[in-house]
N, C-alpha and C. Protein backbone atom coordinates (compact mmCIF):
# COMPACT_ATOMS: atom_id res chain seq x y z
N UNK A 1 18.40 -177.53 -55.89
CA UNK A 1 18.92 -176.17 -55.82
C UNK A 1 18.68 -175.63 -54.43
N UNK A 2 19.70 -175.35 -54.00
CA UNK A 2 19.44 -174.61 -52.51
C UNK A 2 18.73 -173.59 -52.22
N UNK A 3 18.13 -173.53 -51.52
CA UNK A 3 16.95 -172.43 -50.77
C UNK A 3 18.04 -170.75 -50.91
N UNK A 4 18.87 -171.15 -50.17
CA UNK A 4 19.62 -169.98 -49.22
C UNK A 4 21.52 -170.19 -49.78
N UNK A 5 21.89 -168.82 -50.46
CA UNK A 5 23.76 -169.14 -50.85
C UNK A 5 24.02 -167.80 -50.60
N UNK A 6 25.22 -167.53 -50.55
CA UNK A 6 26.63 -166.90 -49.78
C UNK A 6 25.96 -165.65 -50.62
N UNK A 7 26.38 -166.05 -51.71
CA UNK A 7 26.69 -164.75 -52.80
C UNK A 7 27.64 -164.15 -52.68
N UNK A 8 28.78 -164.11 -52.26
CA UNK A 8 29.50 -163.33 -51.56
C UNK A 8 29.76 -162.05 -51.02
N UNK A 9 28.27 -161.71 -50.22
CA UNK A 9 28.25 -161.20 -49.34
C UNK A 9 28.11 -161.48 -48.28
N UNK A 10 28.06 -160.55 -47.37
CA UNK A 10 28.13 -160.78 -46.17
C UNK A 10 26.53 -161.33 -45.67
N UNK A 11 27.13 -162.32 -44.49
CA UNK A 11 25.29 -163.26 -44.47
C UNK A 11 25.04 -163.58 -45.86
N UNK A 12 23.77 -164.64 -45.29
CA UNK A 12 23.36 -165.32 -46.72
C UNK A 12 21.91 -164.21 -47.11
N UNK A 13 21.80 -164.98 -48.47
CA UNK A 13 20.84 -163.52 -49.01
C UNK A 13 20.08 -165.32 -49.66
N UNK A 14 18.69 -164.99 -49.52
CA UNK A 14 17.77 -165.64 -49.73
C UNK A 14 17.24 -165.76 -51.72
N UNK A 15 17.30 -164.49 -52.33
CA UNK A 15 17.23 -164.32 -53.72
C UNK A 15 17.47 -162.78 -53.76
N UNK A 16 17.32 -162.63 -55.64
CA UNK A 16 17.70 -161.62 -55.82
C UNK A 16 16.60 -160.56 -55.89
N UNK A 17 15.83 -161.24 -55.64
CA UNK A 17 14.09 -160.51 -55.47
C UNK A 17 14.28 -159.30 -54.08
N UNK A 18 14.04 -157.89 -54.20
CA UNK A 18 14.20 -156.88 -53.58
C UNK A 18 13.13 -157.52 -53.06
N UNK A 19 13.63 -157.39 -51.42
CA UNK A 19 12.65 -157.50 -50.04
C UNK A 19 11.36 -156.86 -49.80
N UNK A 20 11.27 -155.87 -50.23
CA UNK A 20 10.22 -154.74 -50.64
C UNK A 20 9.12 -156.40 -51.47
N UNK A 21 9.70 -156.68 -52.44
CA UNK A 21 8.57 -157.31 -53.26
C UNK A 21 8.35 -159.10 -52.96
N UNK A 22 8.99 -159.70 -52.20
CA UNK A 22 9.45 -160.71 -51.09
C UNK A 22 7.91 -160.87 -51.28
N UNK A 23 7.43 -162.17 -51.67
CA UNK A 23 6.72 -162.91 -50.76
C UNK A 23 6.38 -164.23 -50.03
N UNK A 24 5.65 -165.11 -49.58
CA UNK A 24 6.05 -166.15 -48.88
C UNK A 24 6.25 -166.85 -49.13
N UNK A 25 6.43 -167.99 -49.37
CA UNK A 25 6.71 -169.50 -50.69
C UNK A 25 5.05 -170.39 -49.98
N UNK A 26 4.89 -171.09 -50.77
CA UNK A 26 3.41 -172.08 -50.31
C UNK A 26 4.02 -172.97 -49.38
N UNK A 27 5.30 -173.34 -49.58
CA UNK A 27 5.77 -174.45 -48.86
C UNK A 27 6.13 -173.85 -46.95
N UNK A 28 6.16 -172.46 -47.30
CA UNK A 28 6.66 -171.64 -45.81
C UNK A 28 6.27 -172.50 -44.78
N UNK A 29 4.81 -172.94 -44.54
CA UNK A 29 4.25 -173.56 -43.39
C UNK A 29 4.37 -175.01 -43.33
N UNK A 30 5.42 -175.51 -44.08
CA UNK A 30 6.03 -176.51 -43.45
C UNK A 30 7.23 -176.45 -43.07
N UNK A 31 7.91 -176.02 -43.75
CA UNK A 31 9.29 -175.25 -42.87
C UNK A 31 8.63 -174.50 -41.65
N UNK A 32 8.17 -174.02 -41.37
CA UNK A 32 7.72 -173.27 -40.05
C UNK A 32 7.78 -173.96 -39.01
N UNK A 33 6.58 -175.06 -39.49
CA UNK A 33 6.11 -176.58 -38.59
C UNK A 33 7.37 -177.20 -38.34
N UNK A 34 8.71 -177.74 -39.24
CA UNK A 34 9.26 -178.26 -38.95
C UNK A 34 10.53 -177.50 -37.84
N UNK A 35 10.32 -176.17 -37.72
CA UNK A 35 11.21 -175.25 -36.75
C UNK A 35 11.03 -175.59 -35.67
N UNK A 36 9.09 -174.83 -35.89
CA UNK A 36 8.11 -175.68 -34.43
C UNK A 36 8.51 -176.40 -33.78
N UNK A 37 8.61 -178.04 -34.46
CA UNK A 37 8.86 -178.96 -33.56
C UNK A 37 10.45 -179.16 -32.88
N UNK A 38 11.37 -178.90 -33.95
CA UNK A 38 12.12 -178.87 -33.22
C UNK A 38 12.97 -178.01 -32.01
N UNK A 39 11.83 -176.93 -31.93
CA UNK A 39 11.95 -175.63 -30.72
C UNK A 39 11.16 -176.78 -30.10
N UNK A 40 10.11 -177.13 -30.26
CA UNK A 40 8.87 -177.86 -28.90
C UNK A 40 10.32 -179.02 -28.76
N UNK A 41 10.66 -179.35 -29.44
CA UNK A 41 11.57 -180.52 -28.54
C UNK A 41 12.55 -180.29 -27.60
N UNK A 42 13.32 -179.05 -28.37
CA UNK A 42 14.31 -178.24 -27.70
C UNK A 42 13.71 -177.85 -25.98
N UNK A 43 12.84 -177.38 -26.28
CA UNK A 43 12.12 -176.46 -24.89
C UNK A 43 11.76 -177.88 -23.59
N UNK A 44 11.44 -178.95 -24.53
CA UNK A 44 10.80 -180.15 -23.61
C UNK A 44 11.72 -180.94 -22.73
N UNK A 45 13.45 -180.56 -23.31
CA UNK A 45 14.02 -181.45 -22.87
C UNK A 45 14.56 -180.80 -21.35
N UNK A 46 14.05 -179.37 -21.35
CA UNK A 46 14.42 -178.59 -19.96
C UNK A 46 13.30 -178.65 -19.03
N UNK A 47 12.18 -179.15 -19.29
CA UNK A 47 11.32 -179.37 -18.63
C UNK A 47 11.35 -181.00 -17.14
N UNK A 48 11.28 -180.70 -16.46
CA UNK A 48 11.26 -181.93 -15.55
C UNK A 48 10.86 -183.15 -15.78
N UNK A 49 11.34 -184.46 -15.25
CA UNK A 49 11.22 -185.34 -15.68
C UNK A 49 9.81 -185.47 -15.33
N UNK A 50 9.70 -185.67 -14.20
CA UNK A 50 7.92 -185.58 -13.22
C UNK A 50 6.90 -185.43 -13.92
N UNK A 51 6.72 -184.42 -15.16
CA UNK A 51 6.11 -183.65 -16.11
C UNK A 51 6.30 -184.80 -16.91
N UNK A 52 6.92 -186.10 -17.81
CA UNK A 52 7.07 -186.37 -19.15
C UNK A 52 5.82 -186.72 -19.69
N UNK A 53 4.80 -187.46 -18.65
CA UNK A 53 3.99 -188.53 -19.24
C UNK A 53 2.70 -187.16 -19.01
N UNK A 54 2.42 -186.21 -18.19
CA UNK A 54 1.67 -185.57 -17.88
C UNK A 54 1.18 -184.25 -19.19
N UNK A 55 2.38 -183.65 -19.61
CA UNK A 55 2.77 -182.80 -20.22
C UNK A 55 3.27 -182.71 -20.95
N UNK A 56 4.75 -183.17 -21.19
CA UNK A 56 5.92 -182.30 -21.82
C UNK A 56 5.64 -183.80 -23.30
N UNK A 57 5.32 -185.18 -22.94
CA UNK A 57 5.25 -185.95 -24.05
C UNK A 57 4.00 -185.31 -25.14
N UNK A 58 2.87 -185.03 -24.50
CA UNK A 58 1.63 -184.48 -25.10
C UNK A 58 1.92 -183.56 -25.86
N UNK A 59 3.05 -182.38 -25.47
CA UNK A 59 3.13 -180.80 -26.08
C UNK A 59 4.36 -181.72 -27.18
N UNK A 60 5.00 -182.35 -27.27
CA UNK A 60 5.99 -182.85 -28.32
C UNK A 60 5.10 -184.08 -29.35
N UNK A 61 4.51 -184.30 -28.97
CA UNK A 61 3.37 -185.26 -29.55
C UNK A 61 2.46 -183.89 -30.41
N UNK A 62 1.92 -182.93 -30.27
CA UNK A 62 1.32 -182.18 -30.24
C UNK A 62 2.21 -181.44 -31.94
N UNK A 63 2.93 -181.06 -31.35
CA UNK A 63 4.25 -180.35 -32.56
C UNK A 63 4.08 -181.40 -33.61
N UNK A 64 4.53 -182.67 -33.50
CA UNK A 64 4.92 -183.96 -34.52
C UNK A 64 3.47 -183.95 -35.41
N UNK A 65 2.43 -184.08 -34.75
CA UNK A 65 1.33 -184.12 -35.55
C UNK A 65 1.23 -182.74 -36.13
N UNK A 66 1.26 -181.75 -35.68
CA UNK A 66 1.25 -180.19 -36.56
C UNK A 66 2.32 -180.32 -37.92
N UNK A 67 3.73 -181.22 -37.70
CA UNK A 67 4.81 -181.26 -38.82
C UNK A 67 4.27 -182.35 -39.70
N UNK A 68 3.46 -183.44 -39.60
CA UNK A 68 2.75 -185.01 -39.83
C UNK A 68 1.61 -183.86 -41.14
N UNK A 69 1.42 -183.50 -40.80
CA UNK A 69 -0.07 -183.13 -41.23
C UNK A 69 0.56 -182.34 -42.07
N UNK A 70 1.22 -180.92 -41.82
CA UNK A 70 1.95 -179.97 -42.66
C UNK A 70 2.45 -180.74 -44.05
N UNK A 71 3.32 -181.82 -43.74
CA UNK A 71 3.93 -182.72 -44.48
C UNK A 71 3.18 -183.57 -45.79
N UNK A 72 1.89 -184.00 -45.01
CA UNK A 72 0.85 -184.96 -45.77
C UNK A 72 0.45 -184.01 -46.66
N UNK A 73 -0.07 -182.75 -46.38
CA UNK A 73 -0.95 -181.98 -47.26
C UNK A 73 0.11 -181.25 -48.29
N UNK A 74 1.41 -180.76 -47.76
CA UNK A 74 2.03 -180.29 -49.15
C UNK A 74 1.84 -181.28 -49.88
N UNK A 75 2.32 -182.98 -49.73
CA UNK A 75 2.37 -184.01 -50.73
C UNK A 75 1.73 -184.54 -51.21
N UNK A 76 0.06 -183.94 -51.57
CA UNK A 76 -1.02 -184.55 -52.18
C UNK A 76 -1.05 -183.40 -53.55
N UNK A 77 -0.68 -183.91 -54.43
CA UNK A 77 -0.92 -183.32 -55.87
C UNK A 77 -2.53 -183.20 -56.48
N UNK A 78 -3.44 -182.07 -55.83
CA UNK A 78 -4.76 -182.18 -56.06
C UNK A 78 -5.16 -182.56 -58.21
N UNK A 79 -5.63 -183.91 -57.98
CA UNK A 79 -6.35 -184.17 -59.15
C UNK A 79 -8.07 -183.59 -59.27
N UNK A 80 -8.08 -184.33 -57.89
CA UNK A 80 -9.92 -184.43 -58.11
C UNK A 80 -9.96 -183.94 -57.12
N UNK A 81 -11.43 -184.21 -56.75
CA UNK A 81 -11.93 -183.79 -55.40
C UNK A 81 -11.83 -184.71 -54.52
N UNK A 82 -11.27 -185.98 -53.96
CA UNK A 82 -10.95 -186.44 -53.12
C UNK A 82 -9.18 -185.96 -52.92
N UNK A 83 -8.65 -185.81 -53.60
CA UNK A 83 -7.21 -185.26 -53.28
C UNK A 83 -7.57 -184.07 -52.82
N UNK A 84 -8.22 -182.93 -53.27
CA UNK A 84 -8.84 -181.78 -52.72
C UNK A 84 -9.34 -181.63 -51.26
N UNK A 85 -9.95 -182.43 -51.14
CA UNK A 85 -10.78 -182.98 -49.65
C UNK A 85 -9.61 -183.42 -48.72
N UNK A 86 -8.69 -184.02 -49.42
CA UNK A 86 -7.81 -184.76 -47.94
C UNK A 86 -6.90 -183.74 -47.71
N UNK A 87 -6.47 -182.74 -48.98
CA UNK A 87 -5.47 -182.22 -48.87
C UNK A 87 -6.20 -180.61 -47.84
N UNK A 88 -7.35 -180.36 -47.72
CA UNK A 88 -7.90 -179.76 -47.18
C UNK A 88 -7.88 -180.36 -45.50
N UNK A 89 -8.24 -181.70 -45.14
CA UNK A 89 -8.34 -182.35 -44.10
C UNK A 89 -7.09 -182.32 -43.24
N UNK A 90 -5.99 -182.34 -44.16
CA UNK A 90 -4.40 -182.42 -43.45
C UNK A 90 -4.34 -181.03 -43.47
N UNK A 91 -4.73 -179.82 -43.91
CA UNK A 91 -4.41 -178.45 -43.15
C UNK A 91 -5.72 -178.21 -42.12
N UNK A 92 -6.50 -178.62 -41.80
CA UNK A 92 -7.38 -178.70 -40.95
C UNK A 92 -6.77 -179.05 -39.65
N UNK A 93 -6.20 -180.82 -39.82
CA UNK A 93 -5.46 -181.24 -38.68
C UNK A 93 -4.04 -180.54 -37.95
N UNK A 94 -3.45 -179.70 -38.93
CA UNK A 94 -2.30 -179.35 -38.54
C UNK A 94 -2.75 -178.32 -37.98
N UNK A 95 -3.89 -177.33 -38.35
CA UNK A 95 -4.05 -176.24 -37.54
C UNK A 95 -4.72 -176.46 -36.32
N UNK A 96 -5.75 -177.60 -36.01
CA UNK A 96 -6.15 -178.45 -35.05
C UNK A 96 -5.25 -178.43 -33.91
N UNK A 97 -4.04 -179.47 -34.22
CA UNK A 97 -3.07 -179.41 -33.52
C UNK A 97 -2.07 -178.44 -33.45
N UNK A 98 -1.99 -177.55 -33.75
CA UNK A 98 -0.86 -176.14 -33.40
C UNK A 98 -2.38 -175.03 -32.31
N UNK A 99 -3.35 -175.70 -32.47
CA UNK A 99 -4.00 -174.76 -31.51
C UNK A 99 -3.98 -175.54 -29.78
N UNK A 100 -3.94 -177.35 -30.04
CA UNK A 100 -3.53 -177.95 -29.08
C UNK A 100 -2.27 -177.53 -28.35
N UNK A 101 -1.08 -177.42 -29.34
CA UNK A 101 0.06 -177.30 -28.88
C UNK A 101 0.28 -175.88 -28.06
N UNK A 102 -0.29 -174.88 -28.44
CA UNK A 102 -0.68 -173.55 -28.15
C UNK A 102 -1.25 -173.59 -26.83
N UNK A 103 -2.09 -174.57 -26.39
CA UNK A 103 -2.58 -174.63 -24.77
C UNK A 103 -1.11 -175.20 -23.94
N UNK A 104 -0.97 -176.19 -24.92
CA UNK A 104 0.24 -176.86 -23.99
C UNK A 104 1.26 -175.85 -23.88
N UNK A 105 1.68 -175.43 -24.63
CA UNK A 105 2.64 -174.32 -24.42
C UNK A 105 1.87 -173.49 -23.06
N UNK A 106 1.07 -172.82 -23.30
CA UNK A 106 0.71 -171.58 -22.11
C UNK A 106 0.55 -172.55 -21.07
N UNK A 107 0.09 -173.56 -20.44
CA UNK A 107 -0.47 -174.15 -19.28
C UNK A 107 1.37 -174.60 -19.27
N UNK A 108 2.08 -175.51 -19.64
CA UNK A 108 3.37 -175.20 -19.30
C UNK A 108 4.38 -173.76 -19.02
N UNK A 109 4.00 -172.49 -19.18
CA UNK A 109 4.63 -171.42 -18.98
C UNK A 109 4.31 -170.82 -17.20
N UNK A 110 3.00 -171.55 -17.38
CA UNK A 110 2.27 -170.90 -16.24
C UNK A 110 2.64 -172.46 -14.86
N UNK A 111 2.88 -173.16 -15.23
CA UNK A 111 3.23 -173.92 -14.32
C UNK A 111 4.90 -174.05 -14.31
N UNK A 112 5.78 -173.62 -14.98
CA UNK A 112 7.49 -173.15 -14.54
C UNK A 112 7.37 -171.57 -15.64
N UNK A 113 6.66 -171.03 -14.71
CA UNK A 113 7.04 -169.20 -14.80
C UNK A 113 8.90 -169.02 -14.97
N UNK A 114 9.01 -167.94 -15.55
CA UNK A 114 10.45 -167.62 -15.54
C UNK A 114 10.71 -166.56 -14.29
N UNK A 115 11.59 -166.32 -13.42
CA UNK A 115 11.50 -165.26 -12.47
C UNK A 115 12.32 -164.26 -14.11
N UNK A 116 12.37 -163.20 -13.31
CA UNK A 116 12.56 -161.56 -13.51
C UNK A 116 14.44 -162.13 -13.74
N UNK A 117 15.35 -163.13 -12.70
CA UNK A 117 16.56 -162.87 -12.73
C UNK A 117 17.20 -163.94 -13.83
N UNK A 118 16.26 -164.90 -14.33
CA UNK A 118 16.40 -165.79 -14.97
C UNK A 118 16.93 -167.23 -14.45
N UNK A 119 16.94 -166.98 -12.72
CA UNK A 119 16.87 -168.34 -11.77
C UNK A 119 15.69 -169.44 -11.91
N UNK A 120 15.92 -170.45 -12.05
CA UNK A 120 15.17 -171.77 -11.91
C UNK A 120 14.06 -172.24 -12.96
N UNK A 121 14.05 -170.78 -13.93
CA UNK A 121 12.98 -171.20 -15.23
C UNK A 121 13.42 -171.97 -15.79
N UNK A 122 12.65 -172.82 -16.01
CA UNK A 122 13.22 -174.07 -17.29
C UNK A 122 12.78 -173.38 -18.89
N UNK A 123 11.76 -173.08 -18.64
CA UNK A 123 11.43 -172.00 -20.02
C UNK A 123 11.47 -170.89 -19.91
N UNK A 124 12.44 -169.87 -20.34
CA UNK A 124 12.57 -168.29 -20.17
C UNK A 124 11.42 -167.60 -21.18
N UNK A 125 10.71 -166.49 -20.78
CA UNK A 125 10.29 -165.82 -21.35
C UNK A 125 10.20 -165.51 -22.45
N UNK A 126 11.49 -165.50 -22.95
CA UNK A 126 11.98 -165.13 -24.37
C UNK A 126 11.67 -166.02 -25.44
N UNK A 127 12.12 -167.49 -24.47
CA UNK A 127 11.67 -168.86 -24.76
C UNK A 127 10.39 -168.97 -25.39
N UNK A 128 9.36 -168.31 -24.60
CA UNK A 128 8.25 -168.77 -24.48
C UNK A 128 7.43 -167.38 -25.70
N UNK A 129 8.56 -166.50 -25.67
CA UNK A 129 7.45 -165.70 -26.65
C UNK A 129 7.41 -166.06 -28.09
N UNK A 130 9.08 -166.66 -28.36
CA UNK A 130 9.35 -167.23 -29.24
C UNK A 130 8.43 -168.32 -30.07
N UNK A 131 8.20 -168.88 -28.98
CA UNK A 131 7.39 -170.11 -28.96
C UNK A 131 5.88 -170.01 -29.70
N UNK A 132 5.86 -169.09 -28.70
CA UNK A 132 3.98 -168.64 -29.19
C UNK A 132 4.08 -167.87 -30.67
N UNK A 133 4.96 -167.14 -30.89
CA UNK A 133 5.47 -166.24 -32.37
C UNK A 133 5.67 -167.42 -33.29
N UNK A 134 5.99 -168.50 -33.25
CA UNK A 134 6.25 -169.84 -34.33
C UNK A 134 4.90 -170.53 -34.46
N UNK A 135 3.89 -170.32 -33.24
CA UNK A 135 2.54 -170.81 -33.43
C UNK A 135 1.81 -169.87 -33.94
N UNK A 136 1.74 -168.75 -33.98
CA UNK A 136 1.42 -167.90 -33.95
C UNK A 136 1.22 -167.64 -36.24
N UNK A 137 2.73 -167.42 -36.14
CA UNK A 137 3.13 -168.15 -37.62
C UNK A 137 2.30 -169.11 -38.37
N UNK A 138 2.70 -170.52 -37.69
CA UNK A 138 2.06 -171.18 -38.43
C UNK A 138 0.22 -171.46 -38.49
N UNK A 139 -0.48 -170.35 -36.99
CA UNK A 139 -2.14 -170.00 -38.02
C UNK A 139 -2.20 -169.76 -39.06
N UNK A 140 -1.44 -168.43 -39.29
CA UNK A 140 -1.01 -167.43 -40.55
C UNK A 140 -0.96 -168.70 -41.46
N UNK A 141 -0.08 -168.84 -41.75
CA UNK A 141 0.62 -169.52 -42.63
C UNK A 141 -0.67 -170.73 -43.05
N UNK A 142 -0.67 -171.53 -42.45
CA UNK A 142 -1.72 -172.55 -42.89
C UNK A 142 -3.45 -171.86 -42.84
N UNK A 143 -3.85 -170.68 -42.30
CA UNK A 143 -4.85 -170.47 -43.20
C UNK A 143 -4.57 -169.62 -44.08
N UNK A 144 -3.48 -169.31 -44.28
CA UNK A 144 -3.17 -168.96 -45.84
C UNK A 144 -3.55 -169.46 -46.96
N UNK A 145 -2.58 -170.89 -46.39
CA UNK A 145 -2.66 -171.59 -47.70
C UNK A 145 -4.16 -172.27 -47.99
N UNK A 146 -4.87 -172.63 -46.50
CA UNK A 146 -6.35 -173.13 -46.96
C UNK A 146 -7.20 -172.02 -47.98
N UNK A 147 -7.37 -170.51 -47.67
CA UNK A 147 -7.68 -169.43 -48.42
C UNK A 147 -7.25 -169.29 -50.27
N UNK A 148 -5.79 -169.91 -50.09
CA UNK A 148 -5.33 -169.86 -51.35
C UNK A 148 -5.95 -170.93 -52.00
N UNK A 149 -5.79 -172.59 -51.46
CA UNK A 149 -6.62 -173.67 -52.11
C UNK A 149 -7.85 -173.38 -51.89
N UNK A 150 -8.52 -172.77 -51.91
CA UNK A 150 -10.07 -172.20 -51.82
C UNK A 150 -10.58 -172.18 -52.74
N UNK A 151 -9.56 -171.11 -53.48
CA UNK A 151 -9.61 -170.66 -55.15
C UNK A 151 -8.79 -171.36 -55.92
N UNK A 152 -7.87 -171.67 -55.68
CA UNK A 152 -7.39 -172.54 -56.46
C UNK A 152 -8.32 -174.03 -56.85
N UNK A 153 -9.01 -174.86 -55.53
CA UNK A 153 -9.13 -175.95 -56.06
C UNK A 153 -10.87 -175.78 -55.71
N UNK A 154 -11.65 -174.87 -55.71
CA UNK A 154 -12.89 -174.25 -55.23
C UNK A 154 -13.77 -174.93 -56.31
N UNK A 155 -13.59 -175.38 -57.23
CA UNK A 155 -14.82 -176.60 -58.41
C UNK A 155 -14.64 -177.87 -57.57
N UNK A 156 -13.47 -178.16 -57.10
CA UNK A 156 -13.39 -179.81 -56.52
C UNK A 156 -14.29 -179.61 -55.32
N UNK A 157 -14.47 -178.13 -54.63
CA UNK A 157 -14.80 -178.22 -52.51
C UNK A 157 -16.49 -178.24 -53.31
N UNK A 158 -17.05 -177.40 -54.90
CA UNK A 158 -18.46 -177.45 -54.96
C UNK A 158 -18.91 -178.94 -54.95
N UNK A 159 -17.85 -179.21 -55.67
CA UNK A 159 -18.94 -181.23 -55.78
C UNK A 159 -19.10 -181.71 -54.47
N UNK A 160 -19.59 -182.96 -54.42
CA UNK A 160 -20.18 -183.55 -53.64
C UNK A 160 -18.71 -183.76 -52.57
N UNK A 161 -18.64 -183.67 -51.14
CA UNK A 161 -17.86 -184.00 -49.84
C UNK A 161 -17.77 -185.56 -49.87
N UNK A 162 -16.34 -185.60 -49.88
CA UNK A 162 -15.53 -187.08 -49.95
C UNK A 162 -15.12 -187.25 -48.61
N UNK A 163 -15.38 -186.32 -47.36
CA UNK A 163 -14.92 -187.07 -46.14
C UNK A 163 -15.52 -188.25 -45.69
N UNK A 164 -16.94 -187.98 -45.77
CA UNK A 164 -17.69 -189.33 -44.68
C UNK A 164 -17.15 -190.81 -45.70
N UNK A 165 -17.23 -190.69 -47.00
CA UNK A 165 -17.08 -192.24 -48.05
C UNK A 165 -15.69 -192.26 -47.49
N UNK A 166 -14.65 -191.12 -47.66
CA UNK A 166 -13.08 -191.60 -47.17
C UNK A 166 -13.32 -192.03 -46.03
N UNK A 167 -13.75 -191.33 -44.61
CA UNK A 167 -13.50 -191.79 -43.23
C UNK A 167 -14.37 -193.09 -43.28
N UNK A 168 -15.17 -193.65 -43.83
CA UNK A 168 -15.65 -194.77 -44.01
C UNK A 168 -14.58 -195.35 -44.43
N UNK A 169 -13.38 -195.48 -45.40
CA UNK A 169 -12.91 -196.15 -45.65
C UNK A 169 -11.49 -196.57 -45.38
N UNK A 170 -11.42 -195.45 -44.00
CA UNK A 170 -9.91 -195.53 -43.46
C UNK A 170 -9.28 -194.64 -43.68
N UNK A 171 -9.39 -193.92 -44.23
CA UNK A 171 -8.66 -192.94 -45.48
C UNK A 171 -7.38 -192.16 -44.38
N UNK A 172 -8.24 -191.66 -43.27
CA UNK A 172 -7.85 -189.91 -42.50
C UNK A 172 -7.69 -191.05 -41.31
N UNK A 173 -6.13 -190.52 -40.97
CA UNK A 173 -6.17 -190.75 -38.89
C UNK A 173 -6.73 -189.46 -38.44
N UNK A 174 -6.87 -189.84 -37.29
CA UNK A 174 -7.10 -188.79 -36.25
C UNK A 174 -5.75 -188.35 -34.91
């Protein structure tokens, strides 16, 4: 069933739920992540070549693991407390990396500034506020949802911690 239809009005209308009472879906912060990256890709490909291996691969590397992680943790159906634990570990990493990507972004703004006339910026301003507003987002958003699995899965986080037996056993990349 589609997210988003016509209705036949004008623009698409999301549901029939008055906006006033609108709230976010759990899944929001992976759709977010997946905007993310493809703005961080969008933005990377105006960036200089000189920059690929220095910068601009790291800040797109950076995004992929924020969408990697977003991805892993919606798709763990918490049973126990090791599904609890990892599915906790993959919103850990994604917010990890959207705070990485967040440097890369600013240390790239500040090394191709936009002028005032919109000559020679490879990233415009607008670009770039955008940018930080989608990271910005997805804090929100993913410690949301860690806050919400708090209480939701908060008997699995009292028992005993399944990271060190998992990372002993391969379980988690880094």
């Amino acid at each position: 069933m589609p997210i988003w239809h016509g209705g036949g009005r004008k623009g698409l209308a999301m549901s029939n739920v008055p906006p006033s009472k609108r709230e976010l879906s759990n899944v929001e912060y992976v759709y977010n992540a997946a905007r993310l990256y493809s703005f961080t890709l969008d933005c990377a490909m105006k960036l200089p070549k000189r920059w690929m291996f220095l910068l601009t691969e790291r800040t797109v590397d950076a995004a992929a693991r924020v969408l990697e992680h977003a991805k892993a943790a919606n798709s763990i159906y918490v049973t126990c407390a090791v599904d609890a634990d990892l599915r906790r570990f993959h919103l850990n990493q994604a917010y990890c990396y959207a705070q990485v990507l967040a440097s890369y972004v600013d240390e790239m703004f500040e090394r191709f500034p936009s002028r005032e006339d919109g000559g020679g910026a490879c990233i415009s301003q607008a670009s770039y506020l955008r940018w930080v507003e989608s990271i910005d987002r997805e804090f929100k958003l993913v410690k949301g949802v860690m806050a919400s699995d708090k209480k939701r899965f908060g008997g699995y986080y009292a028992k005993e911690s399944t990271a060190a037996v998992s990372a002993q056993l391969g379980l988690f990349d880094t």
